[in-house]
Each structure stands twice: as structure tokens, then as C-alpha cells.
PDB file of N, CA and C in Angstrom:
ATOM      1  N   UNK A   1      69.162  69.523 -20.295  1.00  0.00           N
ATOM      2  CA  UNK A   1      69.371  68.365 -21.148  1.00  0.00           C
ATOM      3  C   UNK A   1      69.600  68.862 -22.568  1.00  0.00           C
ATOM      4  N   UNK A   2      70.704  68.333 -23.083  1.00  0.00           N
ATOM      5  CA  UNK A   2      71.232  68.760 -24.538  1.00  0.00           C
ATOM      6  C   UNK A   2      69.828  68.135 -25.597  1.00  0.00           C
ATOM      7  N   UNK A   3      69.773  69.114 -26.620  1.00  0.00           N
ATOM      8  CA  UNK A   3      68.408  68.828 -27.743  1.00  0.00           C
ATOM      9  C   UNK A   3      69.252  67.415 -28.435  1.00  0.00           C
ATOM     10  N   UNK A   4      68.021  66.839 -29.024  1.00  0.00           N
ATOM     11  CA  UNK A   4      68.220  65.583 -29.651  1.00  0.00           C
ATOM     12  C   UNK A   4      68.626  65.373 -31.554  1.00  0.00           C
ATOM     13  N   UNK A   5      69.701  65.174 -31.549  1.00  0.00           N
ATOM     14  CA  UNK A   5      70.040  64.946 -32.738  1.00  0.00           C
ATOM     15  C   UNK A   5      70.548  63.727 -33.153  1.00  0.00           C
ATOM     16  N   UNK A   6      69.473  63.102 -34.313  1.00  0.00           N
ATOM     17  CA  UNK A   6      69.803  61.757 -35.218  1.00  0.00           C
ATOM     18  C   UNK A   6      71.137  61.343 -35.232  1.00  0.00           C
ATOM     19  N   UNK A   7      72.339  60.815 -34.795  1.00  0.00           N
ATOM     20  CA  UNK A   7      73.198  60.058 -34.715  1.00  0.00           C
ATOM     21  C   UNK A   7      74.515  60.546 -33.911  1.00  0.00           C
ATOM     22  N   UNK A   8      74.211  61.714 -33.155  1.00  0.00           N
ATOM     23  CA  UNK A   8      75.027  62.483 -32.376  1.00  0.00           C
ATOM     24  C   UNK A   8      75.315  61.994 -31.119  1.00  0.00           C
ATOM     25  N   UNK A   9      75.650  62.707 -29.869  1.00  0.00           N
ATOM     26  CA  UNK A   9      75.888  62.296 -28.907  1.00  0.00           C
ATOM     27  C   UNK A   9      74.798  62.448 -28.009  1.00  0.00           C
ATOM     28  N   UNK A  10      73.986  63.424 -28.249  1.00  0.00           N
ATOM     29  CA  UNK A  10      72.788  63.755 -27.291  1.00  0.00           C
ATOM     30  C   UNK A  10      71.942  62.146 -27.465  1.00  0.00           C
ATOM     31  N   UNK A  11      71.974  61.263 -28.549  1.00  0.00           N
ATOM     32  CA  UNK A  11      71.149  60.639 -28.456  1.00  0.00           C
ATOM     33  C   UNK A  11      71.674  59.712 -27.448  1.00  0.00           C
ATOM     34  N   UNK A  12      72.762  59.143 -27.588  1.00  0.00           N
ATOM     35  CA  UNK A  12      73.398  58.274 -27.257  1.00  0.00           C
ATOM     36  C   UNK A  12      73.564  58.824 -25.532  1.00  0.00           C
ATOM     37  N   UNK A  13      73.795  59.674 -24.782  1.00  0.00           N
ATOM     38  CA  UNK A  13      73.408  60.084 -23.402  1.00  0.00           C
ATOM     39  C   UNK A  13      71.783  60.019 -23.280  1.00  0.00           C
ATOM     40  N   UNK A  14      70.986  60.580 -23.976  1.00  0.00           N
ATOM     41  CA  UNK A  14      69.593  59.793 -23.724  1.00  0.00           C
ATOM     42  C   UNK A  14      69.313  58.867 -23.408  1.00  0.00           C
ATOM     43  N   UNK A  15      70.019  57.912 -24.472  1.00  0.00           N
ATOM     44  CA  UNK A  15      69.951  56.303 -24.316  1.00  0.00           C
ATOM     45  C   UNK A  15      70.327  55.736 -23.043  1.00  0.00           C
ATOM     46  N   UNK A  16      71.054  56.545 -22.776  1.00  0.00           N
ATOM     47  CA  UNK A  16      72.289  55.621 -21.372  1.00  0.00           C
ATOM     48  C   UNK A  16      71.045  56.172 -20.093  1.00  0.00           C
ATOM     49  N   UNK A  17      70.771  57.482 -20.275  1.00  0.00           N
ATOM     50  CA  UNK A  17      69.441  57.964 -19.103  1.00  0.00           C
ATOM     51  C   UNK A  17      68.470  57.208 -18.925  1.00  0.00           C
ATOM     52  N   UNK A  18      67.182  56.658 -19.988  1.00  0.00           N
ATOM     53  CA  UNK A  18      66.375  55.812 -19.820  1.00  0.00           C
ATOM     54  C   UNK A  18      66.963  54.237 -19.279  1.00  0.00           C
ATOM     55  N   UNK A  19      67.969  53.886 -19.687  1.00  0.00           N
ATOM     56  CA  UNK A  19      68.417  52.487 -19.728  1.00  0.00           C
ATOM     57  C   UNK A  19      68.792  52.606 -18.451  1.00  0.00           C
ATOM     58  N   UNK A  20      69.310  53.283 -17.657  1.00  0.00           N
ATOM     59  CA  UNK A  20      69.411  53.419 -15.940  1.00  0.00           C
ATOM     60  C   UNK A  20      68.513  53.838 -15.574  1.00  0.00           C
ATOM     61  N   UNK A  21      67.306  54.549 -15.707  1.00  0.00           N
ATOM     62  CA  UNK A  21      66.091  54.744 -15.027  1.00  0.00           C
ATOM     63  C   UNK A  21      65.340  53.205 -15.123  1.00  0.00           C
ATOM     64  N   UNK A  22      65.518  52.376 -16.061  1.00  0.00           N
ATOM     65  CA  UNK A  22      64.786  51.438 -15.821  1.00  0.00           C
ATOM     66  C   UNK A  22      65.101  50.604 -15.391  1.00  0.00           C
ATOM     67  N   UNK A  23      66.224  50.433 -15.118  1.00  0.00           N
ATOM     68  CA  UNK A  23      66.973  49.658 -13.912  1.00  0.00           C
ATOM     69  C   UNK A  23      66.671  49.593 -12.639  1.00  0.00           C
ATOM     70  N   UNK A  24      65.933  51.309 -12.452  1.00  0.00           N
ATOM     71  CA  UNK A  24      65.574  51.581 -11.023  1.00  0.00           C
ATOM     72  C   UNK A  24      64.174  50.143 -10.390  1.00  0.00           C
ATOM     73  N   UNK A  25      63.917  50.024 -11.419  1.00  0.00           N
ATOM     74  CA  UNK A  25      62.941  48.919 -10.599  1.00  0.00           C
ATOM     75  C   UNK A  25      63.071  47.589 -10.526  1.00  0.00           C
ATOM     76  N   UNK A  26      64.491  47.498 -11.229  1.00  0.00           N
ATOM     77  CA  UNK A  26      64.718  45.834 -10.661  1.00  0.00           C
ATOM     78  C   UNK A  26      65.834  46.208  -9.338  1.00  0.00           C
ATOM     79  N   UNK A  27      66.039  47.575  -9.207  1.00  0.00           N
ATOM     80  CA  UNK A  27      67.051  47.429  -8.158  1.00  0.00           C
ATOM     81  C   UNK A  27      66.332  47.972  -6.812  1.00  0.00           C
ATOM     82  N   UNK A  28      66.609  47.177  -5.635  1.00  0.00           N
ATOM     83  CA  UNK A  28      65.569  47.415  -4.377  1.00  0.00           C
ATOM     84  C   UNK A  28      66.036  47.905  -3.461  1.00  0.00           C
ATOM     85  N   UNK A  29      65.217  48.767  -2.401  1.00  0.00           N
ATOM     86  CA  UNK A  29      65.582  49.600  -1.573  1.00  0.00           C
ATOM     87  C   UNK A  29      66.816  49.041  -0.881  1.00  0.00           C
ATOM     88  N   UNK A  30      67.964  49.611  -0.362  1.00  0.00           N
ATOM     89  CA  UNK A  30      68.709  48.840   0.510  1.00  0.00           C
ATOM     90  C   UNK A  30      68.515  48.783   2.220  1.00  0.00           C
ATOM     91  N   UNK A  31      67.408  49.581   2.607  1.00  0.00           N
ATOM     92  CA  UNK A  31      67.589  49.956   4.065  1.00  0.00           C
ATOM     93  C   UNK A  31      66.122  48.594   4.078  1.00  0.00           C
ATOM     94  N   UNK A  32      66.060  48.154   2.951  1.00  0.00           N
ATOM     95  CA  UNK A  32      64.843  46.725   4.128  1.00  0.00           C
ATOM     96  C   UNK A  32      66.325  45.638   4.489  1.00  0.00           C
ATOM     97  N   UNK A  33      67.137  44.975   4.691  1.00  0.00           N
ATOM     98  CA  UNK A  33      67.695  44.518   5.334  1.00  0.00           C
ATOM     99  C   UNK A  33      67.924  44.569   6.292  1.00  0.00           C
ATOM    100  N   UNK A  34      68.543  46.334   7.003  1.00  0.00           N
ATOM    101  CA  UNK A  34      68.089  46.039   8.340  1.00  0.00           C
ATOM    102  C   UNK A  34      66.560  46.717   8.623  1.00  0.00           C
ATOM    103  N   UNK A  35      65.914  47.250   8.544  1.00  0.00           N
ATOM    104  CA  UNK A  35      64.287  47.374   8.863  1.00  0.00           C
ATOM    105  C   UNK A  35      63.618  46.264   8.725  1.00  0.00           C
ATOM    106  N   UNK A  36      63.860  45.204   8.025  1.00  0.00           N
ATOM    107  CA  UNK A  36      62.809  44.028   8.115  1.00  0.00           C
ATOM    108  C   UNK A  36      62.934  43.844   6.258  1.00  0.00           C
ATOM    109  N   UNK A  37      60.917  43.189   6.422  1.00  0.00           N
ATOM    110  CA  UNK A  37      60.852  42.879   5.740  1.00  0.00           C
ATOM    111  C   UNK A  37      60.149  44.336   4.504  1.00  0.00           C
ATOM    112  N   UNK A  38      59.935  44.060   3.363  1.00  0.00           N
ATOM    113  CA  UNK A  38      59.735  44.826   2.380  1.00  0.00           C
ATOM    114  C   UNK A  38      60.351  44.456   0.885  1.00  0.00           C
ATOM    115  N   UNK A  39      59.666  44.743  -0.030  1.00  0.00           N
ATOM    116  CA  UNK A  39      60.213  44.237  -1.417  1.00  0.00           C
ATOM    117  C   UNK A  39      60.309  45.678  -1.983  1.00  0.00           C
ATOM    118  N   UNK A  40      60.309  46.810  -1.779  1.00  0.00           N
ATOM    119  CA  UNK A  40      59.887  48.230  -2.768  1.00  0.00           C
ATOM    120  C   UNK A  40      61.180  48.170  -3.115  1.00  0.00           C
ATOM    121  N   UNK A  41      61.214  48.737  -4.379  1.00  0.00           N
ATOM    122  CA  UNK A  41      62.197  49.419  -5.530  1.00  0.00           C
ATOM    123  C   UNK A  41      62.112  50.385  -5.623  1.00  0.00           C
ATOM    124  N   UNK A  42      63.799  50.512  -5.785  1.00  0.00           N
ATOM    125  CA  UNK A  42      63.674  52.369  -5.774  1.00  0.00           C
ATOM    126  C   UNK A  42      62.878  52.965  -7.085  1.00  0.00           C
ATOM    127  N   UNK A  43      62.159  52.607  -7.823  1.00  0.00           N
ATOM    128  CA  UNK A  43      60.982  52.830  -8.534  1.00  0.00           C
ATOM    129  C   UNK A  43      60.195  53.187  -8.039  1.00  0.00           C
ATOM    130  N   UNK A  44      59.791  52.237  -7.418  1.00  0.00           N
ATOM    131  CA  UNK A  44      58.686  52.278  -6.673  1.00  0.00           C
ATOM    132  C   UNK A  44      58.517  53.519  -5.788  1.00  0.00           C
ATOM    133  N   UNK A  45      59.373  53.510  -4.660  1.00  0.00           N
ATOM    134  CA  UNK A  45      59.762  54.260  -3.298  1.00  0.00           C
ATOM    135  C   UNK A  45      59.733  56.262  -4.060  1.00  0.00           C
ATOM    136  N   UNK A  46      60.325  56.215  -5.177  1.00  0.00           N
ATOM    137  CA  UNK A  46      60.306  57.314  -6.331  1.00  0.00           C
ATOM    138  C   UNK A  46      59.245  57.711  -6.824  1.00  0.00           C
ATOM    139  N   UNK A  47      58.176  57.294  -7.004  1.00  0.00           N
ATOM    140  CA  UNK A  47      57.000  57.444  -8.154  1.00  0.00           C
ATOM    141  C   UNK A  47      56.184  57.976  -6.815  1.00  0.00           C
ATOM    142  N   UNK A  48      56.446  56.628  -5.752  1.00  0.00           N
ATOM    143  CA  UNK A  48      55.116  56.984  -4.502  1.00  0.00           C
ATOM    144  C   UNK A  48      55.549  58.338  -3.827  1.00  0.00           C
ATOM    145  N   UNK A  49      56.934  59.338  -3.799  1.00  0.00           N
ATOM    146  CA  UNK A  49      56.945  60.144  -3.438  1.00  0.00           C
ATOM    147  C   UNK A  49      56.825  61.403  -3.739  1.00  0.00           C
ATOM    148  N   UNK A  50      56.582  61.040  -5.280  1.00  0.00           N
ATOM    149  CA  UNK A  50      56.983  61.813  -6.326  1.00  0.00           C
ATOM    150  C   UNK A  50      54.854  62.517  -5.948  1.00  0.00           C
ATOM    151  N   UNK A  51      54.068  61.434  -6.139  1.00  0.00           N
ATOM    152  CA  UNK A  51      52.465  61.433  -5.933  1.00  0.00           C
ATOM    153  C   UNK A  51      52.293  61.843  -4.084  1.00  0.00           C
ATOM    154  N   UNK A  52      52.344  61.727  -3.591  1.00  0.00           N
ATOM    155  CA  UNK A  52      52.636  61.944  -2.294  1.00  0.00           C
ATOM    156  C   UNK A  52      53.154  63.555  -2.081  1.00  0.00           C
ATOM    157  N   UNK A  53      54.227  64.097  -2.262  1.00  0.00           N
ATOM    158  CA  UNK A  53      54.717  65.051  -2.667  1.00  0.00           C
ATOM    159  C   UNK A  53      54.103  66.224  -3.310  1.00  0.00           C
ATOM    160  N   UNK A  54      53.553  66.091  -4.495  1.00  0.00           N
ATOM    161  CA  UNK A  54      52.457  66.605  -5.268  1.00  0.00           C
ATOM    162  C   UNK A  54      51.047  67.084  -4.632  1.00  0.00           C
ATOM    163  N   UNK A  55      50.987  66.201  -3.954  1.00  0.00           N
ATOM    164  CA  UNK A  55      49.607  65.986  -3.160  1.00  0.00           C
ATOM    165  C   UNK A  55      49.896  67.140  -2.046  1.00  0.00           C
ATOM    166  N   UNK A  56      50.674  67.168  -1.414  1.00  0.00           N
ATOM    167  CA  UNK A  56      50.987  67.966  -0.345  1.00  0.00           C
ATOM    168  C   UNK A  56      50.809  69.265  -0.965  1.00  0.00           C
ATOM    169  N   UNK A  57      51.982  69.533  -1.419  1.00  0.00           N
ATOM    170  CA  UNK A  57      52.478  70.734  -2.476  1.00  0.00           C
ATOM    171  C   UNK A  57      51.079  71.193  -2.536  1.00  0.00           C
ATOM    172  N   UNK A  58      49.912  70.877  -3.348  1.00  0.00           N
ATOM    173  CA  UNK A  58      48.566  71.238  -3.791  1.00  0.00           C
ATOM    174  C   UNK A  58      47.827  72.038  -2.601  1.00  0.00           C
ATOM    175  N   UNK A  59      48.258  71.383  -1.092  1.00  0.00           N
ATOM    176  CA  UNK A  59      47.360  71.854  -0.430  1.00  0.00           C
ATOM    177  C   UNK A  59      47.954  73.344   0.379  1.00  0.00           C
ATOM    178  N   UNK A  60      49.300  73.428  -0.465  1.00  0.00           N
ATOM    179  CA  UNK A  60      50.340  74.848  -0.062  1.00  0.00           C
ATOM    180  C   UNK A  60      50.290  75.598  -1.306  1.00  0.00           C
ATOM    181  N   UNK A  61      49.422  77.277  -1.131  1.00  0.00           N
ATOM    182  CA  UNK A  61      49.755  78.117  -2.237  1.00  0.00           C
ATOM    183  C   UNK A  61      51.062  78.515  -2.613  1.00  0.00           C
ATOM    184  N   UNK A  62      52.338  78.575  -2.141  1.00  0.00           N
ATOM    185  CA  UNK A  62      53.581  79.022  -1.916  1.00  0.00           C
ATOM    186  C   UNK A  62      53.957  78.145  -2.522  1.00  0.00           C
ATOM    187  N   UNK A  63      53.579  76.500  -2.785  1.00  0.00           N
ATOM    188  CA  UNK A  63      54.457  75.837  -3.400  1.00  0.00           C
ATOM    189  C   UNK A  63      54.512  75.677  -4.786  1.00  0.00           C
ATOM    190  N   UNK A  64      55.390  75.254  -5.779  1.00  0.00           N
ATOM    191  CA  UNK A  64      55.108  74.895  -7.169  1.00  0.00           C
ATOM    192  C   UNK A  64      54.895  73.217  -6.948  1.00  0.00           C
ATOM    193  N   UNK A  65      53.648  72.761  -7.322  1.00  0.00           N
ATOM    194  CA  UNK A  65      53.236  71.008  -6.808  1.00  0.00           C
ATOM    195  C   UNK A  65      54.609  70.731  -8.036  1.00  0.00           C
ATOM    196  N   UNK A  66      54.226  70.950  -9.373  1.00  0.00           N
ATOM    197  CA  UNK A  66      55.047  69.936 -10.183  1.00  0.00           C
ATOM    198  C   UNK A  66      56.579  70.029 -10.479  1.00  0.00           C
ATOM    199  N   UNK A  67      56.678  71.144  -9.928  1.00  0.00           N
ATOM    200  CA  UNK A  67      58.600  71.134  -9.388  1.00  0.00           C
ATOM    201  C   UNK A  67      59.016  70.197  -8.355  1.00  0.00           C
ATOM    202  N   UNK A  68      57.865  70.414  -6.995  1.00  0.00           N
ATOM    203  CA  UNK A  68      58.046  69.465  -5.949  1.00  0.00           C
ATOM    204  C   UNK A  68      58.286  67.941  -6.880  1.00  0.00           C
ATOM    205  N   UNK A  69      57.337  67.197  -7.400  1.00  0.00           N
ATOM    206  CA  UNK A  69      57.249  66.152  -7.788  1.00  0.00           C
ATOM    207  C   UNK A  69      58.015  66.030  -8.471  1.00  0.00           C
ATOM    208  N   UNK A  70      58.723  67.129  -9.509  1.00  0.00           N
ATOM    209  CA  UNK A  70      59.861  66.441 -10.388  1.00  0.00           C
ATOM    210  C   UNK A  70      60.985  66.606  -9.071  1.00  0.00           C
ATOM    211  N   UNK A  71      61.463  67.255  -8.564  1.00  0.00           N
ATOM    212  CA  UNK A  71      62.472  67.331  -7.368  1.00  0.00           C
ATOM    213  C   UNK A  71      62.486  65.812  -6.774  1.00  0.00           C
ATOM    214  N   UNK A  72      60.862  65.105  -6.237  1.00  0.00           N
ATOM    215  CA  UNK A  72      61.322  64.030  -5.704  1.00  0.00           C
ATOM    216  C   UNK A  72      61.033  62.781  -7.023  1.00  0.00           C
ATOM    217  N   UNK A  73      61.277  63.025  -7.633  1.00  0.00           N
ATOM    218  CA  UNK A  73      61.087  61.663  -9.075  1.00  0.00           C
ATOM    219  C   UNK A  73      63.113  61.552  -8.554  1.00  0.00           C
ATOM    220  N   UNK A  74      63.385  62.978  -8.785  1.00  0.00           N
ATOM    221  CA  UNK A  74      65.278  62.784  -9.053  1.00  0.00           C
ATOM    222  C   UNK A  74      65.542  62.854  -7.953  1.00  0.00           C
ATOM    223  N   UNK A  75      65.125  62.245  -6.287  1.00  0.00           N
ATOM    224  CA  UNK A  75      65.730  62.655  -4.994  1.00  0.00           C
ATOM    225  C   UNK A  75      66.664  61.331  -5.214  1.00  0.00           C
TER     226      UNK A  75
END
């Protein structure tokens, strides 16, 4: 990620990054339509795998937990 400078372009791609990450939680999984019922957002479905993930990772010396978890924040 390019460093942040007061009125440049790095800010302005920042801007556009958060403003679609937070989108992620008004926008909802697409596979509950056919599976049934369910309300999760890909927020949601993201964060819980991201903790989930981590958790695992911890109980493997070989793994790096907080690479795993950033890996699944951006799956």
C-alpha cells in the first residue's frame, strides 16, 4: 500500500478502500438463496473466519496465526 500524503493520490485510493470495505456489510452472502435461509454479510462471513482461522493457526507451531487471519479478512 502506497504511504499517505495530504492531498495526493494515495489518499484518495485509501478513501475508495475503506468506502468498499464498508459496503461489505450491507452486501450479503449470495449462496443463502439457494442453501436456504441465512442473513450473514460478507462482513460478517470475513471477520468470523478471519477469528476462526487465527484460532486454528495458534494451535499449529508451523503456522504464522496473524498472516493466516489477515489472508482470510482479504479471502
Amino acid at each position: 500500500m502506497p504511504s499517505l500524503r495530504c492531498g495526493g493520490e494515495p489518499v484518495k485510493e485509501l478513501a475508495r478502500f475503506m468506502f468498499e470495505a464498508g459496503m461489505l456489510k450491507k452486501m450479503r452472502r449470495t449462496g443463502y438463496p439457494f442453501l436456504g435461509s441465512g442473513g450473514e454479510s460478507v462482513a460478517d462471513h470475513c471477520f468470523r473466519a478471519a477469528l476462526l482461522g487465527y484460532q486454528l493457526a495458534l494451535t499449529q507451531e508451523e503456522l504464522d496465526a496473524p498472516r493466516v487471519a489477515l489472508m482470510l479478512l482479504h479471502h
